[in-house]
Protein backbone atom coordinates (compact mmCIF):
# COMPACT_ATOMS: atom_id res chain seq x y z
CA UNK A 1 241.94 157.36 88.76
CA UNK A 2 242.81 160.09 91.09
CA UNK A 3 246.16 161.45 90.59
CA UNK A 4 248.22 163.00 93.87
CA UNK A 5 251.45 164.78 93.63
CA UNK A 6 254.55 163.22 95.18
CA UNK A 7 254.11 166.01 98.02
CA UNK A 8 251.20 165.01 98.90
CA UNK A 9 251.31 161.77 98.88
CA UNK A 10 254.29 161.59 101.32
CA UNK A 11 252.34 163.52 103.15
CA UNK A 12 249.75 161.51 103.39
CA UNK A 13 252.58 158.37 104.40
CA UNK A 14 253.71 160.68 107.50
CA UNK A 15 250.80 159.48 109.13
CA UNK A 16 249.67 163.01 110.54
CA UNK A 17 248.38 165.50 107.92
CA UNK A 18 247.25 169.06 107.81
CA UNK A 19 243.85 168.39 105.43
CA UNK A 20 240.63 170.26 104.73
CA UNK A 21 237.82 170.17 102.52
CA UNK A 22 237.17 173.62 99.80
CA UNK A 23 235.29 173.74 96.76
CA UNK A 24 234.88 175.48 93.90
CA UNK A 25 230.94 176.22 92.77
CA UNK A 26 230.69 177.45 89.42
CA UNK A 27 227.36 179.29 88.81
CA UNK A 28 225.44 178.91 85.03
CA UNK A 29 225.84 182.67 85.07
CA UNK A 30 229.59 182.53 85.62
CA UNK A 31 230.14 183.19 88.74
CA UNK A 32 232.65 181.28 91.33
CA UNK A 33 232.80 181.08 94.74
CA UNK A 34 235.14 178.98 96.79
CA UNK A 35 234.50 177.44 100.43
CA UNK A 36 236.61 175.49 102.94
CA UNK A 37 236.11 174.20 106.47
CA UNK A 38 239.43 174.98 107.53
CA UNK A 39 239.47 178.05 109.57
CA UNK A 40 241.59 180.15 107.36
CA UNK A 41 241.01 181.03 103.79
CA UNK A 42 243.07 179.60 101.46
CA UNK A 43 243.71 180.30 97.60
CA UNK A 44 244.55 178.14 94.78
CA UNK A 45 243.45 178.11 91.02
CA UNK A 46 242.88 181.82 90.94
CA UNK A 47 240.22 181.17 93.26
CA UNK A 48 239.87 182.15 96.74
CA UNK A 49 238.23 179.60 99.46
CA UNK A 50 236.36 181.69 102.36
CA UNK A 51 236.80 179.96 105.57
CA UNK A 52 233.79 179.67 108.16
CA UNK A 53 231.43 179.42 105.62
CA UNK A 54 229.01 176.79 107.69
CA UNK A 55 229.27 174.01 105.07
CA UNK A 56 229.96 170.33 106.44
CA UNK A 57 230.40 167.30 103.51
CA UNK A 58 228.20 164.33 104.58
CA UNK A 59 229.27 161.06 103.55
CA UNK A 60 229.73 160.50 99.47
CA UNK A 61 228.34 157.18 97.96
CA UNK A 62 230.27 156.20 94.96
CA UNK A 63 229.51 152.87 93.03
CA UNK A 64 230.55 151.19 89.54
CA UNK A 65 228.73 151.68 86.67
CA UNK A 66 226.99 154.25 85.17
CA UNK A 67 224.49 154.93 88.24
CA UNK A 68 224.61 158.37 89.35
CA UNK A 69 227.70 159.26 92.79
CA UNK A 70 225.78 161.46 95.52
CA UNK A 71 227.57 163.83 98.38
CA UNK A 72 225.55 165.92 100.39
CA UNK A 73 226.63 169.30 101.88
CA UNK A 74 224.75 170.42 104.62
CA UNK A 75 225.53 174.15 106.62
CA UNK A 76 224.05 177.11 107.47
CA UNK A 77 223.70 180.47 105.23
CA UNK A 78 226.51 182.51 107.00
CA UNK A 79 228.21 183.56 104.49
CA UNK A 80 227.70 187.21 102.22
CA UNK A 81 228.20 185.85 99.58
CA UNK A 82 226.05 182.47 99.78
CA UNK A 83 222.27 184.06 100.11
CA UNK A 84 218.93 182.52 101.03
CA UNK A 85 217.77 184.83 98.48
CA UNK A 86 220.09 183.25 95.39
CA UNK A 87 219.29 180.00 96.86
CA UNK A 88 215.42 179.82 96.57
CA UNK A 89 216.03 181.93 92.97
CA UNK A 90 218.02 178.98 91.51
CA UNK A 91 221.05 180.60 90.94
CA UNK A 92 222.77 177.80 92.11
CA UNK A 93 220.64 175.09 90.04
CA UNK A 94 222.68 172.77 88.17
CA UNK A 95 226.21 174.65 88.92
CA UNK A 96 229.35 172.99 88.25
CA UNK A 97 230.98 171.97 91.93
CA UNK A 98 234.43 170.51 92.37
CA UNK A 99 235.52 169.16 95.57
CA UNK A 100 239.33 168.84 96.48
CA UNK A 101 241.31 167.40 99.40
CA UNK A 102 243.79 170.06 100.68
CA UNK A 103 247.08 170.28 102.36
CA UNK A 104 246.05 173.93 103.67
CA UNK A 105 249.95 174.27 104.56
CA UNK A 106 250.57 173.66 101.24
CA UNK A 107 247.96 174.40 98.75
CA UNK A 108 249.66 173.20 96.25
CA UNK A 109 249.74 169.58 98.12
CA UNK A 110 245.68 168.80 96.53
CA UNK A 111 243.77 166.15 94.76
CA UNK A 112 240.44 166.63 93.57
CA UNK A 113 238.05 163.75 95.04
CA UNK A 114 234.84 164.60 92.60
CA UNK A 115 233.55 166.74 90.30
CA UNK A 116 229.52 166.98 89.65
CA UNK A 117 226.79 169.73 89.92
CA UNK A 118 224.20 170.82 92.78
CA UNK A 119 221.09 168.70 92.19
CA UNK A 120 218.43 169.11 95.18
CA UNK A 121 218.61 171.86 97.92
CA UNK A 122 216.51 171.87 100.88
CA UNK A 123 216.31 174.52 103.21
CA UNK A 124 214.82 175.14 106.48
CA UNK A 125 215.18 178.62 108.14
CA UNK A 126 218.83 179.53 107.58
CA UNK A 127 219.93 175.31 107.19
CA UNK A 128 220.25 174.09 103.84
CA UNK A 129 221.90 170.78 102.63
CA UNK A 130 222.46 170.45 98.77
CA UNK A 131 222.68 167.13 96.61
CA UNK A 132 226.18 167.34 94.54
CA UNK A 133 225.44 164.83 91.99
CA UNK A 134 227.81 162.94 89.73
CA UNK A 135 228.88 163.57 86.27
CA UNK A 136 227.06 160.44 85.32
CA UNK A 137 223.65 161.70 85.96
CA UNK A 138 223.96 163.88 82.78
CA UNK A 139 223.91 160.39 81.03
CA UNK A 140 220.48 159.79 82.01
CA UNK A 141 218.96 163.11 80.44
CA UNK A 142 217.22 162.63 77.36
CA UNK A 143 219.84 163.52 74.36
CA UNK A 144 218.74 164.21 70.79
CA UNK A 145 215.30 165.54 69.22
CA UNK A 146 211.67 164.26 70.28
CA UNK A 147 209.48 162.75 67.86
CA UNK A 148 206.37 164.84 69.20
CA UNK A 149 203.58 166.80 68.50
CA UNK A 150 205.00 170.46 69.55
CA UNK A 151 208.16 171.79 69.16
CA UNK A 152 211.38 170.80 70.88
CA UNK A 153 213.41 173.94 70.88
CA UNK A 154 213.28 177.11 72.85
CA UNK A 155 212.16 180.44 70.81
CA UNK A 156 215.17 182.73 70.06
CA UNK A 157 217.28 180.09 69.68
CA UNK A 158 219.75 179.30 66.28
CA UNK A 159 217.41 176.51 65.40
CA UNK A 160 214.06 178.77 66.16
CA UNK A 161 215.95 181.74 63.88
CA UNK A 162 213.74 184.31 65.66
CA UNK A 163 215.80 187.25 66.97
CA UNK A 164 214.09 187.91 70.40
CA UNK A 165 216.09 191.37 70.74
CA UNK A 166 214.29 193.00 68.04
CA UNK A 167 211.81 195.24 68.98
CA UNK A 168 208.60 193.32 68.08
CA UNK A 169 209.41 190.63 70.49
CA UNK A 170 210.88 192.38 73.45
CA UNK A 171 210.10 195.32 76.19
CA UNK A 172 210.21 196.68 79.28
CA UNK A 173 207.84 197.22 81.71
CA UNK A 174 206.97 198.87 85.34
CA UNK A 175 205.11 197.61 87.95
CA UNK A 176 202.06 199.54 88.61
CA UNK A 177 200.08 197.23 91.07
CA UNK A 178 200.81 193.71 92.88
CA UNK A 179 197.86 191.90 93.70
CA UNK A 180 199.99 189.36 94.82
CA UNK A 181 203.22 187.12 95.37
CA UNK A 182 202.67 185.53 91.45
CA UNK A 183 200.07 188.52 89.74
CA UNK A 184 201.51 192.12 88.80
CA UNK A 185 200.15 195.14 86.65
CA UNK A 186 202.65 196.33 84.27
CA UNK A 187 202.95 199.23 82.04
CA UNK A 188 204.61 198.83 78.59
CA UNK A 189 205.87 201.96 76.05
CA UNK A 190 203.93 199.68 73.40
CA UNK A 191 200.72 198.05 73.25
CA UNK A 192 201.00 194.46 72.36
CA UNK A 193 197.77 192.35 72.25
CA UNK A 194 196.81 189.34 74.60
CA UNK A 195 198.55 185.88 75.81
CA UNK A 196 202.08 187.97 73.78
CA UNK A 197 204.20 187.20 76.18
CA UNK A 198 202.34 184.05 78.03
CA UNK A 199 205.26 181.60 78.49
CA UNK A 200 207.98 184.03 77.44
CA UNK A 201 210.48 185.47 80.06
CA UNK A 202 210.42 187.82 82.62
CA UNK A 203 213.80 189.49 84.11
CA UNK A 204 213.52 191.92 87.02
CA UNK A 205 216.24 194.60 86.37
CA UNK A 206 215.80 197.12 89.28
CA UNK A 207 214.54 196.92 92.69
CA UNK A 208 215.43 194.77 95.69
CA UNK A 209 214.60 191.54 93.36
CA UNK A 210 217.26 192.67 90.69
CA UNK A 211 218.56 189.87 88.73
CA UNK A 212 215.44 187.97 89.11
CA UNK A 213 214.30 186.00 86.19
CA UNK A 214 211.41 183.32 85.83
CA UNK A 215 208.83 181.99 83.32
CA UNK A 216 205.11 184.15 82.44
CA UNK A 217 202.29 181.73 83.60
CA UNK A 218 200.01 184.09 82.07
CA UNK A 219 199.97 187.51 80.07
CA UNK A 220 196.00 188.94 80.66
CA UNK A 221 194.86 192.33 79.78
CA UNK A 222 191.54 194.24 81.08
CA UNK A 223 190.38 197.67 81.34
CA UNK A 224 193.20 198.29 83.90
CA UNK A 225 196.02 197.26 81.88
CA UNK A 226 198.45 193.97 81.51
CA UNK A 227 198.42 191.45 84.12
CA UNK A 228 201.12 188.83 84.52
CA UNK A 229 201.11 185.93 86.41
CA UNK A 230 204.67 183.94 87.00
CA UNK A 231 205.37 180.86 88.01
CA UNK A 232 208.05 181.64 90.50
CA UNK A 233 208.59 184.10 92.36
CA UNK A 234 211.97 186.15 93.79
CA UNK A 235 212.36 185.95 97.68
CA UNK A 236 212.09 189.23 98.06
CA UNK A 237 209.18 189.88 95.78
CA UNK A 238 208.50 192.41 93.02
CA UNK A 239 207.39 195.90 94.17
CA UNK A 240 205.65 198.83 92.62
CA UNK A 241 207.50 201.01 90.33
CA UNK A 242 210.03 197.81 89.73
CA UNK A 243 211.52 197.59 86.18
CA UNK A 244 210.96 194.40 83.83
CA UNK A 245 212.14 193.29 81.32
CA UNK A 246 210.21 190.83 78.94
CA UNK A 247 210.79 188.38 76.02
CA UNK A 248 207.70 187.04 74.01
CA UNK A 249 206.81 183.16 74.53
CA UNK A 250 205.54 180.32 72.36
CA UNK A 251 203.62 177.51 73.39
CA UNK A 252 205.19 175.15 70.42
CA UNK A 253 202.24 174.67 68.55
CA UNK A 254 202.93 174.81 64.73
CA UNK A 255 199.75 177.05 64.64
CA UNK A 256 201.35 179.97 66.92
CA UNK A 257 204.59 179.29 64.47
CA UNK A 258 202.95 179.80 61.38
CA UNK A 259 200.53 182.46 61.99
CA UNK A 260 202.53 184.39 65.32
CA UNK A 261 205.93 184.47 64.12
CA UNK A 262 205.73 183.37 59.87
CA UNK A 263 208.11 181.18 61.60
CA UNK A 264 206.91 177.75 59.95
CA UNK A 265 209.80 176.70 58.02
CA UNK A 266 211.19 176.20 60.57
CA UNK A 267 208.93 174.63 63.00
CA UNK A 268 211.25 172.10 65.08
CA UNK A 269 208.11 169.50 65.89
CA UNK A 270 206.11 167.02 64.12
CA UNK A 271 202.18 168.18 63.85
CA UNK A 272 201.83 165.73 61.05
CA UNK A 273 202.26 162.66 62.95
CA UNK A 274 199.62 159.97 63.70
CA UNK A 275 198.00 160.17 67.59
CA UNK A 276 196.88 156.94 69.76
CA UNK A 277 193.31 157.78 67.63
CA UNK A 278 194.79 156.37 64.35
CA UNK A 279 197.12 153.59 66.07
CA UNK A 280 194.06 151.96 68.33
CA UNK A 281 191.25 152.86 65.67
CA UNK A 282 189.42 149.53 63.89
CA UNK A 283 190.14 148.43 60.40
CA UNK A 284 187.26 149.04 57.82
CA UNK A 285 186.43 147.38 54.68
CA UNK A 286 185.70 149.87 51.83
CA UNK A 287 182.91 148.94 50.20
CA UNK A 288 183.17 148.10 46.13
């Protein structure tokens, strides 16, 4: 249940009413920004709410039950701090987003209508419209461990143990040569042999695609060096002479655990188990 201050509420009873739309985005990395379509900015929550910032609330389905409240936000990229760049990045994947109803003559007059993250964003040219989904959706991600061949956690983690800043499992590289969008030659300080850091992760830390950071598809070496192919790529791309800097990867077999990393005990996934081979295979009689 929504709760709105006496204020506002008899407010609200005067029959004509000063309201506008902000909210709050909070980014995974920490960082908040505040909009409003009223054509001031307004502050509240130690947060300030830039006005004109070309977003427009569609219409919000709510139901009962545990199935998942949508809003849609649709507007144009107009504002500096709102990028087409940090939107095709996914800086904004998943970020917390509260919406509140505002008396923007009294900012202290507010209720917030919904709280939920950014789901889908579509763009076209400098258009967007992003999915705010409800809490509720978190209820339908899988929770607990996997009873599955490889393994379920992420390396570096407390339950992997492995320390990813030590030197054996991290560098940094330059960009010597980009063959394209998703393929770059690097140079490291260190040699480190083949497929090392194939599925580990890449951050770009100078350069127009600063802050960049995305999966390795691949990590190749030839006669002319390392190779790396990503998955994604920044909006502005990665240049020559651009800084990296890499983490190994894993691809969660208990094999690369073992003989990789000595990293067996504490292998989160079940190579043991019995496939679809032993489950559908035909009963035999062993013969006296």
């Amino acid at each position: 249940m929504k709760e709105i201050v006496p204020q506002l509420q008899a407010h609200l009873d005067a029959g004509t009413t000063t309201l506008c739309w902000c909210w709050r985005i909070t980014r995974r990395d920490g960082t908040q920004l505040g909009f409003t379509d009223h054509d001031n900015a307004l502050s509240f929550d130690g947060t300030d709410f830039e006005a004109d910032s070309g977003l427009e609330a569609g219409e919000i389905s709510e139901s009962i039950g545990l199935s998942v409240d949508n809003l849609e936000v649709e507007g144009a990229i107009s504002s500096e701090s709102l990028s087409s760049e940090d939107l095709a990045d996914g800086l904004y994947d998943d970020a917390a987003v509260e919406v509140f109803r505002v008396n923007w003559q009294d900012p202290a007059q507010r209720v917030l209508m919904r709280a939920g993250s950014i789901g889908e964003v579509r763009r076209a040219g400098t258009a967007f419209a992003a999915e705010i989904r409800g809490l509720s959706h978190y209820l339908q991600q899988p929770q607990g461990r996997l009873f599955q061949y490889g393994c379920d956690t992420d390396l570096g983690s407390a339950k992997c143990g492995i320390d990813l800043t030590a030197a054996l499992y991290r560098t940094t590289a330059i960009v010597e040569e980009v063959a394209n969008a998703h393929r770059v030659r690097v140079s490291m300080p260190q040699a480190f042999e083949v497929d090392w850091f194939t599925r580990g992760l890449m951050r770009v830390t100078s350069g127009d695609a600063t802050g960049f950071a995305g999966e390795v598809r691949a990590h190749e070496q030839d006669g002319s060096g390392d190779w790396l192919t990503l998955w994604q790529v920044p909006q502005v791309g990665i240049s020559v002479g651009d800084q990296l800097e890499l983490s190994a990867g894993c691809d969660k077999r208990f094999e690369t655990c073992r003989d990789r990393f000595q990293n067996g005990a504490n292998f989160r996934g079940f190579p043991h188990m019995p496939g679809n081979d032993f489950v559908t295979r035909y009963v035999r009689r062993e013969k006296a």
